[in-house]
PDB file of N, CA and C in Angstrom:
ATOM      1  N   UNK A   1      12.102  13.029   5.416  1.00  0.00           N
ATOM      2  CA  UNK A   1      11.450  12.516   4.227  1.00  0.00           C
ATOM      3  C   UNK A   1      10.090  11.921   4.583  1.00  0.00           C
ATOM      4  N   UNK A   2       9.944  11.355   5.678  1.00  0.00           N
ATOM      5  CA  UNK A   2       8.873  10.557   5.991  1.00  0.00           C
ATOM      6  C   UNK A   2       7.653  11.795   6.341  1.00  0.00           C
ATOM      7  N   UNK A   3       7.971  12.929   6.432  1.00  0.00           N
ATOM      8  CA  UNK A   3       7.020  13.920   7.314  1.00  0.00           C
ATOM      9  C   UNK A   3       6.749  14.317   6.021  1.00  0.00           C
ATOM     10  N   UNK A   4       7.552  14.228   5.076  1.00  0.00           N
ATOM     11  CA  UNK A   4       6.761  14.954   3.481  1.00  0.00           C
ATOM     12  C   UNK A   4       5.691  13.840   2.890  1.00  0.00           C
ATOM     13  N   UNK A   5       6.102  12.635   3.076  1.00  0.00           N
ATOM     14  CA  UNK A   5       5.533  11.458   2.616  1.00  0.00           C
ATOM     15  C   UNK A   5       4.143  11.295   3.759  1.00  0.00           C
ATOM     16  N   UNK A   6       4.353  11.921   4.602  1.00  0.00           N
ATOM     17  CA  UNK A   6       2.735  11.794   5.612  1.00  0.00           C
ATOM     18  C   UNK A   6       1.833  13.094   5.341  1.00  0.00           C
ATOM     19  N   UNK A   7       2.858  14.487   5.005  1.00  0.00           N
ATOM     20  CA  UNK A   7       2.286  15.599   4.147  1.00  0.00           C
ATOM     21  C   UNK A   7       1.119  15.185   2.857  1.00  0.00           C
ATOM     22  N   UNK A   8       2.001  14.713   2.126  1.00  0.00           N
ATOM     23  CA  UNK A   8       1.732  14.111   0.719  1.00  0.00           C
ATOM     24  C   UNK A   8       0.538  13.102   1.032  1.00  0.00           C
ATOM     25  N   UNK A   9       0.231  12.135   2.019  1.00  0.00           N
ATOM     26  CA  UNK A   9      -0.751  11.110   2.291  1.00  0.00           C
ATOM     27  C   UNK A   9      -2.223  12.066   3.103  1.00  0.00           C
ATOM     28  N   UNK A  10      -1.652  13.383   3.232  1.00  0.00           N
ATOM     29  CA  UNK A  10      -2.683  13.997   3.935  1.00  0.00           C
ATOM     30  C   UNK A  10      -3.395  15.138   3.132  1.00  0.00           C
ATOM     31  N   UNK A  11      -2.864  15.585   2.122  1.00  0.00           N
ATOM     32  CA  UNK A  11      -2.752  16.372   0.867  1.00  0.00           C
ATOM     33  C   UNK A  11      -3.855  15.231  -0.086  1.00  0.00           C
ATOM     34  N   UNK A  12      -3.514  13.799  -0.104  1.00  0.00           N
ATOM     35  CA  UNK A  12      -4.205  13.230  -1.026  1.00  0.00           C
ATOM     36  C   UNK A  12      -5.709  13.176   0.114  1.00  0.00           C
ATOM     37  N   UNK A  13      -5.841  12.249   0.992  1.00  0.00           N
ATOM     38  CA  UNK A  13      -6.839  12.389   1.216  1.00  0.00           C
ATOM     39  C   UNK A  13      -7.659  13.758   1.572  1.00  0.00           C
ATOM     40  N   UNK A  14      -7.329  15.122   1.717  1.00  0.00           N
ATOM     41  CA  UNK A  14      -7.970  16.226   1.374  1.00  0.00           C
ATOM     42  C   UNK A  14      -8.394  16.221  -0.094  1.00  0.00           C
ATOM     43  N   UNK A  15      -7.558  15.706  -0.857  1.00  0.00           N
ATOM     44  CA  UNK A  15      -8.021  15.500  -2.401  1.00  0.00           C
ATOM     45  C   UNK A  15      -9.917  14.966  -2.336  1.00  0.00           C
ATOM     46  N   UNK A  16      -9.621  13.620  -1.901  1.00  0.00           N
ATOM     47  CA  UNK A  16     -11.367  12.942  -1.516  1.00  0.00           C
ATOM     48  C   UNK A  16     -11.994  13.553  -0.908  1.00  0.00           C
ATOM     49  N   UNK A  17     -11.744  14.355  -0.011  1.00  0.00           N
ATOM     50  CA  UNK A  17     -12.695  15.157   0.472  1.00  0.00           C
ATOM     51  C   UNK A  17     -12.770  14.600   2.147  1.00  0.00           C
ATOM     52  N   UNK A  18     -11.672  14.001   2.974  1.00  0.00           N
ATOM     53  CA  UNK A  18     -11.883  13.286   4.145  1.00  0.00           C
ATOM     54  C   UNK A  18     -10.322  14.451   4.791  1.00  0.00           C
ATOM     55  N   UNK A  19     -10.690  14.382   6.124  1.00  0.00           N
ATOM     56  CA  UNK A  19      -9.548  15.854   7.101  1.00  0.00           C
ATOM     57  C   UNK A  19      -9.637  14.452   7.858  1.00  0.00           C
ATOM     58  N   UNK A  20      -8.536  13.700   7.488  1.00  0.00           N
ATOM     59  CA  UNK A  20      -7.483  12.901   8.801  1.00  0.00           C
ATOM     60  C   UNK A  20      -7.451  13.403  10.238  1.00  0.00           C
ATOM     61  N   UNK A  21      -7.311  12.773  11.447  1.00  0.00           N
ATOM     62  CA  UNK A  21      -7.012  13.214  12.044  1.00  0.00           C
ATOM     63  C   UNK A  21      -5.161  13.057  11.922  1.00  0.00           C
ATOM     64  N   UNK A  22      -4.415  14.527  12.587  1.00  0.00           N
ATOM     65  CA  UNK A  22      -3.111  13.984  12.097  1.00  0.00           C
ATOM     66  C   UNK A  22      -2.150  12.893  12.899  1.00  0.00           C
ATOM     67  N   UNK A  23      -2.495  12.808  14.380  1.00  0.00           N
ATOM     68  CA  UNK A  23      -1.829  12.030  15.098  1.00  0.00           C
ATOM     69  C   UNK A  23      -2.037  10.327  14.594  1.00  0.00           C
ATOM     70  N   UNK A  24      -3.360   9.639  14.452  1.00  0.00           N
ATOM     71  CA  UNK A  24      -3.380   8.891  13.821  1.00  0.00           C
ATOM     72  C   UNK A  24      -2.824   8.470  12.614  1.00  0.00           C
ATOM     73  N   UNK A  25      -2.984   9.277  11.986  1.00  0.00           N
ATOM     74  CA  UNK A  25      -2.505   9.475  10.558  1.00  0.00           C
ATOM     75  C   UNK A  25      -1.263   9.126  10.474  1.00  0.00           C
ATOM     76  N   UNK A  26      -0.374   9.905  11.289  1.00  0.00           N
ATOM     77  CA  UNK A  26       1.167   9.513  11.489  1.00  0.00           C
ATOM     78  C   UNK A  26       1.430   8.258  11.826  1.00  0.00           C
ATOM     79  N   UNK A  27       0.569   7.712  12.782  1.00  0.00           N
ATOM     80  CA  UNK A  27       0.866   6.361  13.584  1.00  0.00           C
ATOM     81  C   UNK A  27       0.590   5.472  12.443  1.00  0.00           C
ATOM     82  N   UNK A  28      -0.610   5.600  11.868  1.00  0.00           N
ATOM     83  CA  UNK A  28      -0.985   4.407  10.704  1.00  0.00           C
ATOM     84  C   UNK A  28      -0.112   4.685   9.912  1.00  0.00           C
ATOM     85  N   UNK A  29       0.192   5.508   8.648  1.00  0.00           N
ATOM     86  CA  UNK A  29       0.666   5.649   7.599  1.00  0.00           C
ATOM     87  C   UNK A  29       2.365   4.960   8.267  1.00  0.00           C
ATOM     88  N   UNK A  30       2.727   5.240   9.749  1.00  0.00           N
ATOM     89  CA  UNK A  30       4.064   4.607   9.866  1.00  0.00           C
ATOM     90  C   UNK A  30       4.159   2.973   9.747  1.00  0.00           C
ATOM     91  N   UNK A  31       3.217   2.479  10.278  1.00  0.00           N
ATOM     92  CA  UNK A  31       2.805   1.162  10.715  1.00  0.00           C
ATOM     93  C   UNK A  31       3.084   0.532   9.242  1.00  0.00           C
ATOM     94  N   UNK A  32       2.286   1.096   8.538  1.00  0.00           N
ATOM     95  CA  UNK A  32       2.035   0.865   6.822  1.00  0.00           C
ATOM     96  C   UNK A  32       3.182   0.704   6.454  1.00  0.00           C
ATOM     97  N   UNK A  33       4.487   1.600   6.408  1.00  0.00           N
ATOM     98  CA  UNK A  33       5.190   1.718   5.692  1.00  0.00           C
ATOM     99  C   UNK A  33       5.850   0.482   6.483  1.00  0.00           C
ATOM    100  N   UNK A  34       6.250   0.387   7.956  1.00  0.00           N
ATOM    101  CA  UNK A  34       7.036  -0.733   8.350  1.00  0.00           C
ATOM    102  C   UNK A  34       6.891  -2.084   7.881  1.00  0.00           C
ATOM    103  N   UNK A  35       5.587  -2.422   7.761  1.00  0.00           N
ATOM    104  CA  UNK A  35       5.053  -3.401   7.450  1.00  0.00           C
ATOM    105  C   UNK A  35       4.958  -3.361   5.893  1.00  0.00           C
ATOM    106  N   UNK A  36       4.756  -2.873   5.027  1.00  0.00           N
ATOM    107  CA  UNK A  36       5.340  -2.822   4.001  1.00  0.00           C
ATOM    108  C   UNK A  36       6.354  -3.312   3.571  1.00  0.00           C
ATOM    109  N   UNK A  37       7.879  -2.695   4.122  1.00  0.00           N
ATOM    110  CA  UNK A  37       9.016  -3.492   3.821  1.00  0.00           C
ATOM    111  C   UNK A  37       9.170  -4.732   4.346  1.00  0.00           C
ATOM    112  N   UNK A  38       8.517  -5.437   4.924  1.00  0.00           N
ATOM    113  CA  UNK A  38       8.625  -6.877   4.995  1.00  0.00           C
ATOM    114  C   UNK A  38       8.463  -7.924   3.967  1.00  0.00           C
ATOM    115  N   UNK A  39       8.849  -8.475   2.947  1.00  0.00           N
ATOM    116  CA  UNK A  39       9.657  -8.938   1.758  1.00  0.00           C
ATOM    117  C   UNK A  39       8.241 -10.307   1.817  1.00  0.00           C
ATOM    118  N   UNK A  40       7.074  -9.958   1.984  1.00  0.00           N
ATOM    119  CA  UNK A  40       6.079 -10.630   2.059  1.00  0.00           C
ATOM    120  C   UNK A  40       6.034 -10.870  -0.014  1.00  0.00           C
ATOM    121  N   UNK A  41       5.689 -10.010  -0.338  1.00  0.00           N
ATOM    122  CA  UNK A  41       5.402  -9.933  -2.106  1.00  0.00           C
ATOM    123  C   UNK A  41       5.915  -9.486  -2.396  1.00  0.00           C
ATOM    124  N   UNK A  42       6.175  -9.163  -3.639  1.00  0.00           N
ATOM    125  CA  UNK A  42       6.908  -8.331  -4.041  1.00  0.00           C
ATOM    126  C   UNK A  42       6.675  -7.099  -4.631  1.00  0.00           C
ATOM    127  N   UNK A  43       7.025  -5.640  -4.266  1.00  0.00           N
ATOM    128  CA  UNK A  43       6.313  -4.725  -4.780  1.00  0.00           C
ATOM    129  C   UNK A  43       5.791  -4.261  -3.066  1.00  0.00           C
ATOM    130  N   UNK A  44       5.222  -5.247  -2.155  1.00  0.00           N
ATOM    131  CA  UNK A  44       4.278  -5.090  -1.486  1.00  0.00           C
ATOM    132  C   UNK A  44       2.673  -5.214  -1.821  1.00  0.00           C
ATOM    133  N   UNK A  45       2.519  -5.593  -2.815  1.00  0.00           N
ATOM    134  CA  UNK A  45       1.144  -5.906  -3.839  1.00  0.00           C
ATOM    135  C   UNK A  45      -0.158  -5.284  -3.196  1.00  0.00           C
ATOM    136  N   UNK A  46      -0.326  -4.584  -2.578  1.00  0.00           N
ATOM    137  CA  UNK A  46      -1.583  -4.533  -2.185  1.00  0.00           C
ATOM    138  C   UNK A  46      -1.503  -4.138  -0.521  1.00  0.00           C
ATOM    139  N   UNK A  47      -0.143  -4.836   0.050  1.00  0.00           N
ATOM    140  CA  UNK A  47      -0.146  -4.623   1.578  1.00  0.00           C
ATOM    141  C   UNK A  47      -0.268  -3.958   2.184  1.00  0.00           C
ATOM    142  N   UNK A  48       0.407  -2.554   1.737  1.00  0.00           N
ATOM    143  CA  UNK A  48      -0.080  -0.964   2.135  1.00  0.00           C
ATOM    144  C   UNK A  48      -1.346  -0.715   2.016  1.00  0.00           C
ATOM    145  N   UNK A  49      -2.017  -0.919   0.753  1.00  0.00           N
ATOM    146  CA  UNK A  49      -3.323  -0.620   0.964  1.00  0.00           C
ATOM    147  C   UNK A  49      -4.452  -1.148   1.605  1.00  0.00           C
ATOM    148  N   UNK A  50      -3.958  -2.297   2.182  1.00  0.00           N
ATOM    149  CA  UNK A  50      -5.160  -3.376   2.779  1.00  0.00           C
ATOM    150  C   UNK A  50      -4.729  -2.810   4.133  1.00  0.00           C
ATOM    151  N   UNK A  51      -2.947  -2.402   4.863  1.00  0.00           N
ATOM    152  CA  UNK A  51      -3.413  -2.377   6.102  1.00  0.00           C
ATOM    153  C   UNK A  51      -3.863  -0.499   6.655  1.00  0.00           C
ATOM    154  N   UNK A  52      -3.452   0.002   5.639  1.00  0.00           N
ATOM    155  CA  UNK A  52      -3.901   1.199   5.550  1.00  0.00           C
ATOM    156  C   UNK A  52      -5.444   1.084   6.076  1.00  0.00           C
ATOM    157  N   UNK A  53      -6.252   0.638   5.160  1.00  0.00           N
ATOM    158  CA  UNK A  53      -7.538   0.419   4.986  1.00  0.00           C
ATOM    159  C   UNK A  53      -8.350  -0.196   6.255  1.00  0.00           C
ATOM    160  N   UNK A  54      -7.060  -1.145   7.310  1.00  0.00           N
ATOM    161  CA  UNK A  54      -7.536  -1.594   8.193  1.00  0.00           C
ATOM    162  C   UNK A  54      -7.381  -0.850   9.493  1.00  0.00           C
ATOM    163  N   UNK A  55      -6.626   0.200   9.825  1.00  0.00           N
ATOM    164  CA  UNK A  55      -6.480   0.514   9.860  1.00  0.00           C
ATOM    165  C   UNK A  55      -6.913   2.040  10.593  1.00  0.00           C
ATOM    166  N   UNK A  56      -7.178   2.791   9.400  1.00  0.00           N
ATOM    167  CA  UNK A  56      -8.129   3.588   9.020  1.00  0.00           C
ATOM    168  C   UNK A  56      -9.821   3.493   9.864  1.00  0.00           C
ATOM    169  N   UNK A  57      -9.901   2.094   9.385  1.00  0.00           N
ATOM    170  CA  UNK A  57     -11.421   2.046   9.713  1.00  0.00           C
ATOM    171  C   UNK A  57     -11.903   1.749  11.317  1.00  0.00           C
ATOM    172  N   UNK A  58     -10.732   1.326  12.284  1.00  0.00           N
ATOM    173  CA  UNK A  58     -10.262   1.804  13.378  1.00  0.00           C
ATOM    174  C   UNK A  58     -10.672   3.211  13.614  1.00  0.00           C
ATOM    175  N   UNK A  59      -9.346   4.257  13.047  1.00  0.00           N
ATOM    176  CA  UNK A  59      -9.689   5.615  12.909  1.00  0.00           C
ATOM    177  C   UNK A  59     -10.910   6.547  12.613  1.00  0.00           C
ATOM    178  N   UNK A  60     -12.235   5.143  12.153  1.00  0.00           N
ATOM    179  CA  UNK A  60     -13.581   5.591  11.543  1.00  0.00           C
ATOM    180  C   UNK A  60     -13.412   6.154  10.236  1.00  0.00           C
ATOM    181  N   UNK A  61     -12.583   6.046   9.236  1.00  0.00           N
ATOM    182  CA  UNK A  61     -12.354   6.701   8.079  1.00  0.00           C
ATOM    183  C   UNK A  61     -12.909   5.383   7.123  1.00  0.00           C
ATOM    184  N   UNK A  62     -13.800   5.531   6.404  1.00  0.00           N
ATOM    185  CA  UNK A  62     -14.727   4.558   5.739  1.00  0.00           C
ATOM    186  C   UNK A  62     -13.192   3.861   4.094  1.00  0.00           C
ATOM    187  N   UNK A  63     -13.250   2.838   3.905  1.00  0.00           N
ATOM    188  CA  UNK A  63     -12.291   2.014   3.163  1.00  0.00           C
ATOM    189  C   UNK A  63     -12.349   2.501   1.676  1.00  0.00           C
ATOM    190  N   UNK A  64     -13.669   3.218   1.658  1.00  0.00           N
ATOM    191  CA  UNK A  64     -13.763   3.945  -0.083  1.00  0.00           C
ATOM    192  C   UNK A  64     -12.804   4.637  -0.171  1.00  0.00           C
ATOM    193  N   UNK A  65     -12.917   5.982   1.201  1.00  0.00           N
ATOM    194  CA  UNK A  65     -11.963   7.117   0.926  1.00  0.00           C
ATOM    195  C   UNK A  65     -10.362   6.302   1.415  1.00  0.00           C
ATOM    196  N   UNK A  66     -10.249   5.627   2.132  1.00  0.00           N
ATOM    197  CA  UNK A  66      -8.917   5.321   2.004  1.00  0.00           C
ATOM    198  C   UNK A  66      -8.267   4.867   0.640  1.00  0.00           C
ATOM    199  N   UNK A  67      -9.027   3.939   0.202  1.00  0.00           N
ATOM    200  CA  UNK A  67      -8.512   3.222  -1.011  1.00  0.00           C
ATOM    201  C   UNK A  67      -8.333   4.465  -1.883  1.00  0.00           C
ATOM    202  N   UNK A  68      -9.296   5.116  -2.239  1.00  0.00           N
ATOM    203  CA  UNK A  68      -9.389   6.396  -3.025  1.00  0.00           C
ATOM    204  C   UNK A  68      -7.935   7.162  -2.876  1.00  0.00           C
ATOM    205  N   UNK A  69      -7.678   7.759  -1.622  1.00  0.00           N
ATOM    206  CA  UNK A  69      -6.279   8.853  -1.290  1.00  0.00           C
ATOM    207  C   UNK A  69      -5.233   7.491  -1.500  1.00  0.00           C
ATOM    208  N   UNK A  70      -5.128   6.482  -1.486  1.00  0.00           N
ATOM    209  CA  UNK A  70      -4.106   6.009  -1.391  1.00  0.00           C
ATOM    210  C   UNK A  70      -4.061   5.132  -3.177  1.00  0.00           C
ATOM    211  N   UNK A  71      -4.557   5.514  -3.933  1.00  0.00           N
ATOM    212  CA  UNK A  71      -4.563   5.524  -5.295  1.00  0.00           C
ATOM    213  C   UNK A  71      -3.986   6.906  -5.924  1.00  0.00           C
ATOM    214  N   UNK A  72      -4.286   7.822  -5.286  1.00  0.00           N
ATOM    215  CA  UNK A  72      -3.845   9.067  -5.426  1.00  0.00           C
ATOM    216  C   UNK A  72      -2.507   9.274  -4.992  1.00  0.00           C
ATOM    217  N   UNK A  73      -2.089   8.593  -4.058  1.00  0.00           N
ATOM    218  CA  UNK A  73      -0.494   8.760  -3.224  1.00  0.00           C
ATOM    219  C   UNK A  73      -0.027   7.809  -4.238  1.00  0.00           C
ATOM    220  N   UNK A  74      -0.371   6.874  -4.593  1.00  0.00           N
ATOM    221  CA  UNK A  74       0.527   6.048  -5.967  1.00  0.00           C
ATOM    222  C   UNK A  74       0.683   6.552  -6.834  1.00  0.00           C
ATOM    223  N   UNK A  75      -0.289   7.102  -7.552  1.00  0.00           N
ATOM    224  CA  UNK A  75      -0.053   8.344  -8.450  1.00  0.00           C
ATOM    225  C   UNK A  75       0.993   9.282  -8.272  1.00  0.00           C
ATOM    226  N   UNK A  76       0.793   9.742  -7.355  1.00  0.00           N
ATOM    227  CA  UNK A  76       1.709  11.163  -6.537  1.00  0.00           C
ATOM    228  C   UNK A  76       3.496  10.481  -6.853  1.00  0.00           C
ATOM    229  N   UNK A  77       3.307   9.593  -5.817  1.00  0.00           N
ATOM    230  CA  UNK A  77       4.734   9.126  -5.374  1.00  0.00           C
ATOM    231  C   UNK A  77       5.349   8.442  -6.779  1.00  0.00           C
ATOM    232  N   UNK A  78       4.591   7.620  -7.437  1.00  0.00           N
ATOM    233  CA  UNK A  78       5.347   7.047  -8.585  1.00  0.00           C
ATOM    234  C   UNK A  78       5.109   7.381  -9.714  1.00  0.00           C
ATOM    235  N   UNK A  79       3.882   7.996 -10.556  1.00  0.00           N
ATOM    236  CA  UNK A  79       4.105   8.815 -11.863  1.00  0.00           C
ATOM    237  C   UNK A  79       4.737   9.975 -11.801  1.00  0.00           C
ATOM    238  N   UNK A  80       4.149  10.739 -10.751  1.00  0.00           N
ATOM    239  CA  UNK A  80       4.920  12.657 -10.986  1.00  0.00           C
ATOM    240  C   UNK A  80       6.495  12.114 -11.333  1.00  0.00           C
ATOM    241  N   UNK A  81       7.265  11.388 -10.455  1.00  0.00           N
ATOM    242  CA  UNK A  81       8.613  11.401 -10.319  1.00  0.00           C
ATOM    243  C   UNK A  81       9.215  10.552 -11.632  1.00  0.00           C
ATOM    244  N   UNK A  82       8.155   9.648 -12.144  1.00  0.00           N
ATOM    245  CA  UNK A  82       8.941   9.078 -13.530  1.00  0.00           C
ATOM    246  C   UNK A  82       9.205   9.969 -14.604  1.00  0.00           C
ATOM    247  N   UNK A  83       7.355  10.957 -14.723  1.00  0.00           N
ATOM    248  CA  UNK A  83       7.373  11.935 -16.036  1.00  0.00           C
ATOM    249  C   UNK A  83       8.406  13.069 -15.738  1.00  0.00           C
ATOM    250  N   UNK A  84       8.429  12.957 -13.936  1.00  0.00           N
ATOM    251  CA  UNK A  84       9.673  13.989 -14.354  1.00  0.00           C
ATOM    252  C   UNK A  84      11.316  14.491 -14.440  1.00  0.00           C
ATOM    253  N   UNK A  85      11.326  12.708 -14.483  1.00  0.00           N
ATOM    254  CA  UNK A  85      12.766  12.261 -14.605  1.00  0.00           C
ATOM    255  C   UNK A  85      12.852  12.161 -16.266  1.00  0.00           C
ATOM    256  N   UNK A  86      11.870  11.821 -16.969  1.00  0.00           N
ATOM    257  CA  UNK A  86      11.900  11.526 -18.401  1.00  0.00           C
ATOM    258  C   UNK A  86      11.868  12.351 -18.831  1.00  0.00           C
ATOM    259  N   UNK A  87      11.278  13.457 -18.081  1.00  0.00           N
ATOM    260  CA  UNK A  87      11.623  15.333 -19.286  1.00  0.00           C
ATOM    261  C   UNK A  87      12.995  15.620 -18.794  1.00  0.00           C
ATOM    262  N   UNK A  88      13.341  15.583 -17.552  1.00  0.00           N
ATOM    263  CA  UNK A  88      14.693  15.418 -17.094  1.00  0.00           C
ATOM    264  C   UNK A  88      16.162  14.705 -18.438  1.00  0.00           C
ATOM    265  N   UNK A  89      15.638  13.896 -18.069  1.00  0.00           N
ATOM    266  CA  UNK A  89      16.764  12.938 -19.094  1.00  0.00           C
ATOM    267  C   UNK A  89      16.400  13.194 -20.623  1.00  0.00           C
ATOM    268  N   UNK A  90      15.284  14.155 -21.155  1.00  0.00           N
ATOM    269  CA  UNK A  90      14.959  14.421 -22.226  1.00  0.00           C
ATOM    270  C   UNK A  90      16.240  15.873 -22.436  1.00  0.00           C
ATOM    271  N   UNK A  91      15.658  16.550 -21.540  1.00  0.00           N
ATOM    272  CA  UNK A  91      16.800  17.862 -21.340  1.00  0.00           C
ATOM    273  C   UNK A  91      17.840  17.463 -21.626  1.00  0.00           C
ATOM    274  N   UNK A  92      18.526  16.848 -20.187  1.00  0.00           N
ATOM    275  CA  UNK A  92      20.131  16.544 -20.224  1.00  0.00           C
ATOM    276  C   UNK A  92      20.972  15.863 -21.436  1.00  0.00           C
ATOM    277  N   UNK A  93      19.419  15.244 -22.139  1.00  0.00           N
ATOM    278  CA  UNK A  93      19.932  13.842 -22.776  1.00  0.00           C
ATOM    279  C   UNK A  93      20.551  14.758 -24.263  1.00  0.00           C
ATOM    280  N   UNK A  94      20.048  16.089 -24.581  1.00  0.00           N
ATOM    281  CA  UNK A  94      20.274  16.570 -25.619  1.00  0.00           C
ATOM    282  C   UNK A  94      21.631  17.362 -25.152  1.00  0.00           C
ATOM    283  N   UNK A  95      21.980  17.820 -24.405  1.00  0.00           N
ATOM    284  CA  UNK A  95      23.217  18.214 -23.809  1.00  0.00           C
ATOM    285  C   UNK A  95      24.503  16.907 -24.082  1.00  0.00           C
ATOM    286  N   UNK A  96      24.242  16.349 -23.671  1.00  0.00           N
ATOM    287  CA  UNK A  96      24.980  15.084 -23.744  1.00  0.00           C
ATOM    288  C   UNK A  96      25.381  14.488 -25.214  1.00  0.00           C
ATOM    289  N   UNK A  97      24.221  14.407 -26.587  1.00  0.00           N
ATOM    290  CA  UNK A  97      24.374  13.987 -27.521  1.00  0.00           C
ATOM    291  C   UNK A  97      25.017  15.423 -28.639  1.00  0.00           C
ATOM    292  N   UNK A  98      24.726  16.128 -27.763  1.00  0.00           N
ATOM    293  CA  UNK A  98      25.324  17.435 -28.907  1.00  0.00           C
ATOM    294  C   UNK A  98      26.524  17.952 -29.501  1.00  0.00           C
ATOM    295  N   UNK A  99      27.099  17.471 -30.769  1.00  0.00           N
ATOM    296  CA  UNK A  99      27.960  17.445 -30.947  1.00  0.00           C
ATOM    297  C   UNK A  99      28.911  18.872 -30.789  1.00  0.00           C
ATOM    298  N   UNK A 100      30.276  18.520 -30.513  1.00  0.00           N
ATOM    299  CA  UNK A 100      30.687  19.609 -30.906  1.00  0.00           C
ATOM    300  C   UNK A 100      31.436  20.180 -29.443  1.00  0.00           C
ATOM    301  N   UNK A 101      31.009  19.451 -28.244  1.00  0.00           N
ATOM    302  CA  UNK A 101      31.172  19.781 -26.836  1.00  0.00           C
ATOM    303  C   UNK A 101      31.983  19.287 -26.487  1.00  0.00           C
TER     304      UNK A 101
END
């Protein structure tokens, strides 16, 4: 799962227009996520993207395009999968209410 989720983080920043290197890429985006689940805020508010960003600029990847792909991976990771649980449960949901079954 994590190699689709570093796919997906490398997919977005090709979106901006920036070619990651990938070994880094792996190392940061892991770092991110570890540090992430540490029960600092809630949500993680911002933590991914600040150490992403710090990160990164280590890697020489300027904090615009990070912030940028990693607005795009929020997008990615948490709208696609709501709208498409809600056409999901739109489907099923008429299966379910239909009388007669």
């Amino acid at each position: 799962m994590w190699a689709l989720d570093v796919c997906r983080l490398y997919v977005c920043f090709l979106a901006v227009g920036v070619s990651p290197p990938a070994v880094p890429l792996i190392i940061i985006y892991t770092v991110g996520i570890l540090i992430s689940l540490l029960p600092l805020l809630p949500g993680s508010l911002g933590l991914r993207e600040g150490i992403l960003v710090g990160l990164f600029a280590v890697a020489g990847i300027g904090a615009d395009y990070v912030m940028a792909a990693s607005v795009v991976d929020r997008i990615a990771s948490y709208f696609a999968p709501t709208i498409i649980g809600f056409l999901a449960a739109l489907y099923y949901g008429r299966y379910i209410m239909a009388p007669g079954d």
